[in-house]
C-alpha atoms as a PDB file:
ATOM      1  CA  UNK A   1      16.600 -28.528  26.313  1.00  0.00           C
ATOM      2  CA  UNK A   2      13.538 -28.618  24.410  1.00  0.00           C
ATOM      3  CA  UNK A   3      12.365 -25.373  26.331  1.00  0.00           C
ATOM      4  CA  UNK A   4      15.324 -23.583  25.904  1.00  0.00           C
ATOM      5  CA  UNK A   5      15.405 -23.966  22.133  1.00  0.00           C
ATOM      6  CA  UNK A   6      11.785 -23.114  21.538  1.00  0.00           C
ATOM      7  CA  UNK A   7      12.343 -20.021  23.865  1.00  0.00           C
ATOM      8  CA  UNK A   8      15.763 -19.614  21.155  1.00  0.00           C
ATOM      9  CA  UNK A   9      13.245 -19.865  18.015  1.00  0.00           C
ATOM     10  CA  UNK A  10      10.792 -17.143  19.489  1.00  0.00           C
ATOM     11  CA  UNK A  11      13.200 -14.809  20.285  1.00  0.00           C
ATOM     12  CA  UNK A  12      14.574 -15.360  17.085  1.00  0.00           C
ATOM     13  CA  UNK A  13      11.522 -14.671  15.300  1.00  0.00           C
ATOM     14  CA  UNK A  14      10.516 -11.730  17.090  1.00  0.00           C
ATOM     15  CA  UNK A  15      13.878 -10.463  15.902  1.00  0.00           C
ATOM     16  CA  UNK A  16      13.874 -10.860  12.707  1.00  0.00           C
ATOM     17  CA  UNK A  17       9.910  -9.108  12.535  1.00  0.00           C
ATOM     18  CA  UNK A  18      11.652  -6.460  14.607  1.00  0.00           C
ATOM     19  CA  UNK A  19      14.411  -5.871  12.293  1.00  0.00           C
ATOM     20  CA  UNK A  20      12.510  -6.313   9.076  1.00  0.00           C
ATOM     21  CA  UNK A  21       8.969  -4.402  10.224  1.00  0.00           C
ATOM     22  CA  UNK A  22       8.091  -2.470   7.128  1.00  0.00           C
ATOM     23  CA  UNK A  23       8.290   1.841   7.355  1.00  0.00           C
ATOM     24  CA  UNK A  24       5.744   4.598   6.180  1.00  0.00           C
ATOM     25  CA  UNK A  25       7.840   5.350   2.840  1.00  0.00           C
ATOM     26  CA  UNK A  26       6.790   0.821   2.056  1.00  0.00           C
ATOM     27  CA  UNK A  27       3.222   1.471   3.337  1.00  0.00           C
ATOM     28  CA  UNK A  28       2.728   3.899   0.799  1.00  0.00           C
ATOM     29  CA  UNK A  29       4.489   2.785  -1.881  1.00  0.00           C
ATOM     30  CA  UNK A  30       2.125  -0.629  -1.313  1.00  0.00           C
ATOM     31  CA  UNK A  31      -1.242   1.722  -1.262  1.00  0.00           C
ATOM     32  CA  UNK A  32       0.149   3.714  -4.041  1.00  0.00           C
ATOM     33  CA  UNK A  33       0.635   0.695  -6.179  1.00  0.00           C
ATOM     34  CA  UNK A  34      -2.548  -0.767  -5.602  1.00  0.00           C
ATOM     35  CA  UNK A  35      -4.325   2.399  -6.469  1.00  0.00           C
ATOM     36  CA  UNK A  36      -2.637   2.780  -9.768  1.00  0.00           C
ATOM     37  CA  UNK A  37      -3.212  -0.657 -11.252  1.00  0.00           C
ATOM     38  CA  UNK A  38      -7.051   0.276  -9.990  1.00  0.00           C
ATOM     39  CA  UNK A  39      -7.294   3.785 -11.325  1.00  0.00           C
ATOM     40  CA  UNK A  40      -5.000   2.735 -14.831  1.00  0.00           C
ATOM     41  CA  UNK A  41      -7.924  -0.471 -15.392  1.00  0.00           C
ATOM     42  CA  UNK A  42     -10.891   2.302 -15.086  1.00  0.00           C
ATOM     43  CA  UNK A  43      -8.805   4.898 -17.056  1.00  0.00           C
ATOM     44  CA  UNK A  44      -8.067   2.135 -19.533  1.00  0.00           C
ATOM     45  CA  UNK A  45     -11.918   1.005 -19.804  1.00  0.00           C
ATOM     46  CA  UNK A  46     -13.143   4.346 -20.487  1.00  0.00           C
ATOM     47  CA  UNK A  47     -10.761   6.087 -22.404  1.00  0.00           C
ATOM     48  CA  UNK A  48      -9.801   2.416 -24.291  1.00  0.00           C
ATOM     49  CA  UNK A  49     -13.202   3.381 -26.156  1.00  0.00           C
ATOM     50  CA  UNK A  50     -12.008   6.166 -28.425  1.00  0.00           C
ATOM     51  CA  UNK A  51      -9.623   5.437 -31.266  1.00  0.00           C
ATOM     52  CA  UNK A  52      -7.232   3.554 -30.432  1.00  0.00           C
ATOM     53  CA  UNK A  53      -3.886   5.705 -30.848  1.00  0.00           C
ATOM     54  CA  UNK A  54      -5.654   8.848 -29.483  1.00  0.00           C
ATOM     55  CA  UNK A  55      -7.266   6.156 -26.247  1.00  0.00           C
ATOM     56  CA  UNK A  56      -3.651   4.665 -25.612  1.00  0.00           C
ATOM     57  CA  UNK A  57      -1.530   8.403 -25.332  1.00  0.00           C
ATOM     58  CA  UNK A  58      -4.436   9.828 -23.310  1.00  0.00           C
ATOM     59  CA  UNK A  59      -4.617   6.756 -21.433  1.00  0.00           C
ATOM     60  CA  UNK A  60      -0.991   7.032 -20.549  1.00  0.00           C
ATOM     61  CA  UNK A  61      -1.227  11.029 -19.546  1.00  0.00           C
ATOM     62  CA  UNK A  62      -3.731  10.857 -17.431  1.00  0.00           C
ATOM     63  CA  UNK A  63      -2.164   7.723 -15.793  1.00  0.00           C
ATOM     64  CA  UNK A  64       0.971   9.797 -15.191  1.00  0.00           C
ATOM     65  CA  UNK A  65      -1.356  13.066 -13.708  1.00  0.00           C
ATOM     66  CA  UNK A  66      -3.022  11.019 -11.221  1.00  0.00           C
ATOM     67  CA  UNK A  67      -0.393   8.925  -9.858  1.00  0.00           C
ATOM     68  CA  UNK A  68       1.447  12.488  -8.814  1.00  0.00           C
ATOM     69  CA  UNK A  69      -1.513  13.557  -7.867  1.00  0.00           C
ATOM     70  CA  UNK A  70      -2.625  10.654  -5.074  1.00  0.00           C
ATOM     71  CA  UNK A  71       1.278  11.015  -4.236  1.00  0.00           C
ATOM     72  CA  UNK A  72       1.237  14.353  -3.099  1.00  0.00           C
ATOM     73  CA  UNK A  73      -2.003  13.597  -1.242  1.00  0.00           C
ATOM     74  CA  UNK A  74      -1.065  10.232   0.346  1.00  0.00           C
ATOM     75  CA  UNK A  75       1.975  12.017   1.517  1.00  0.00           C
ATOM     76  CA  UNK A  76       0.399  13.559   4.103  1.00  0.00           C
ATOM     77  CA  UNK A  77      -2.651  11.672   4.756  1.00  0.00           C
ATOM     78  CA  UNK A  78      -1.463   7.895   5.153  1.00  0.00           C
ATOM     79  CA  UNK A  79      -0.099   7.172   8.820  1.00  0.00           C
ATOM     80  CA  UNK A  80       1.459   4.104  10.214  1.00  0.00           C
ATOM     81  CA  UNK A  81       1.481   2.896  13.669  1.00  0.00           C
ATOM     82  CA  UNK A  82       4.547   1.157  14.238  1.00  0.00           C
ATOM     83  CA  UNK A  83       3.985  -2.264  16.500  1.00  0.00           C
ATOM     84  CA  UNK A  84       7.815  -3.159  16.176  1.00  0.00           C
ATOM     85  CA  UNK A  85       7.351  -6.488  14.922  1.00  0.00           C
ATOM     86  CA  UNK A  86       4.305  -5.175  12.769  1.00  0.00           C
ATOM     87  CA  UNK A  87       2.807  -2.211  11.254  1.00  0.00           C
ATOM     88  CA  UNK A  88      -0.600  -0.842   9.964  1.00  0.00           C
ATOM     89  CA  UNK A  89      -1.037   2.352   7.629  1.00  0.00           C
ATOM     90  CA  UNK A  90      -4.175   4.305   7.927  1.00  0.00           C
ATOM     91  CA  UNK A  91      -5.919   7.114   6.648  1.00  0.00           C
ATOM     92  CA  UNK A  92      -8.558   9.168   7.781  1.00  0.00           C
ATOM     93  CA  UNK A  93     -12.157   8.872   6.008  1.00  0.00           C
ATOM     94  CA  UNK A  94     -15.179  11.206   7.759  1.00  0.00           C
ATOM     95  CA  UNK A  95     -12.711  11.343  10.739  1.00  0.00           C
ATOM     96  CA  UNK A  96     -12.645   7.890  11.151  1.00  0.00           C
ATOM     97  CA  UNK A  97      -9.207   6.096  10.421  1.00  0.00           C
ATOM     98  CA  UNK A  98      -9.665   3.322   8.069  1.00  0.00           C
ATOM     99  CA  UNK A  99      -6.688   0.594   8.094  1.00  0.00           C
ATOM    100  CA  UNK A 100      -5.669   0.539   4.468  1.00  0.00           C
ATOM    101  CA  UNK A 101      -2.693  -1.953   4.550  1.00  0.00           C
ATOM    102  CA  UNK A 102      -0.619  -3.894   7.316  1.00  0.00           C
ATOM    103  CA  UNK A 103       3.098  -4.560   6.978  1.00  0.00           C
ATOM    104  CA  UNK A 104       5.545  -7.549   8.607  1.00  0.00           C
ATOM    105  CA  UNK A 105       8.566  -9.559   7.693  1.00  0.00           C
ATOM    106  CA  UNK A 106       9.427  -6.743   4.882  1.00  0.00           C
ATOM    107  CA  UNK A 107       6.213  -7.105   3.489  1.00  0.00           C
ATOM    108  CA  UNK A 108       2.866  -4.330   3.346  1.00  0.00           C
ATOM    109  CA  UNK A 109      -0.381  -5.881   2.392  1.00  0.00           C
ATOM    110  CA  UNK A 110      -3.191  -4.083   1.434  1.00  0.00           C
ATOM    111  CA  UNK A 111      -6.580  -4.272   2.929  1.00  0.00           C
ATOM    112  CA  UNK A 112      -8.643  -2.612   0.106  1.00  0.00           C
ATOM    113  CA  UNK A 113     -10.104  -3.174  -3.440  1.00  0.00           C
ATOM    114  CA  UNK A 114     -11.088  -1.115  -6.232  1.00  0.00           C
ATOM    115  CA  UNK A 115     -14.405  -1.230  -5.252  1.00  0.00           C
ATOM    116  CA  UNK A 116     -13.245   0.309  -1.819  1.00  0.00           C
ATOM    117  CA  UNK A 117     -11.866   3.186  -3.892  1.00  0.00           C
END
């Protein structure tokens, strides 16, 4: 009995990290985020300097021109290899694919810092 409910419980699982393995469109939202918050806190330390009204709008703008701009760019670069019950997005650096975030259970976690960028 206890065989046949652990074997129930695996199966189970499996199913559910089938079901819920996260796509490209979650991958890059995930890399996409993580770049922002990275590229806004430099943006923010530099530009932050100048007066304060004039730091905070361009702050903002160039925030907003980036984030379209890394968009556009991830769009085509990232790729995910899809292991059905997980997932790992990638880009390619000097040829060389780099693992930049790996998603299960409806979740993508990254696998870089801002120092990486």
């Amino acid at each position: 009995m206890k065989k046949i409910l652990s074997l129930v419980i695996v199966i189970a699982v499996v199913l559910v990290a089938v079901i819920t393995c996260p796509d490209k469109q979650a991958h890059k939202d995930a890399v996409m985020e993580e770049m922002n918050g990275a590229i806004n806190s430099a943006i923010s330390d530099k530009v932050g300097k100048l007066d304060s009204g004039l730091g905070s709008s361009l702050s903002k703008i160039t925030s907003k021109v980036t984030s379209k701009v890394l968009g556009a760019a991830f769009e085509t670069a990232i790729t995910v290899d899809n292991y059905f019950v997980f997932s790992v997005g990638k880009i390619d650096i000097d040829d060389k694919p780099k693992t930049v975030s790996i998603g299960a259970f409806g979740h993508v976690f990254t696998t870089f810092d801002a120092n990486d960028l």
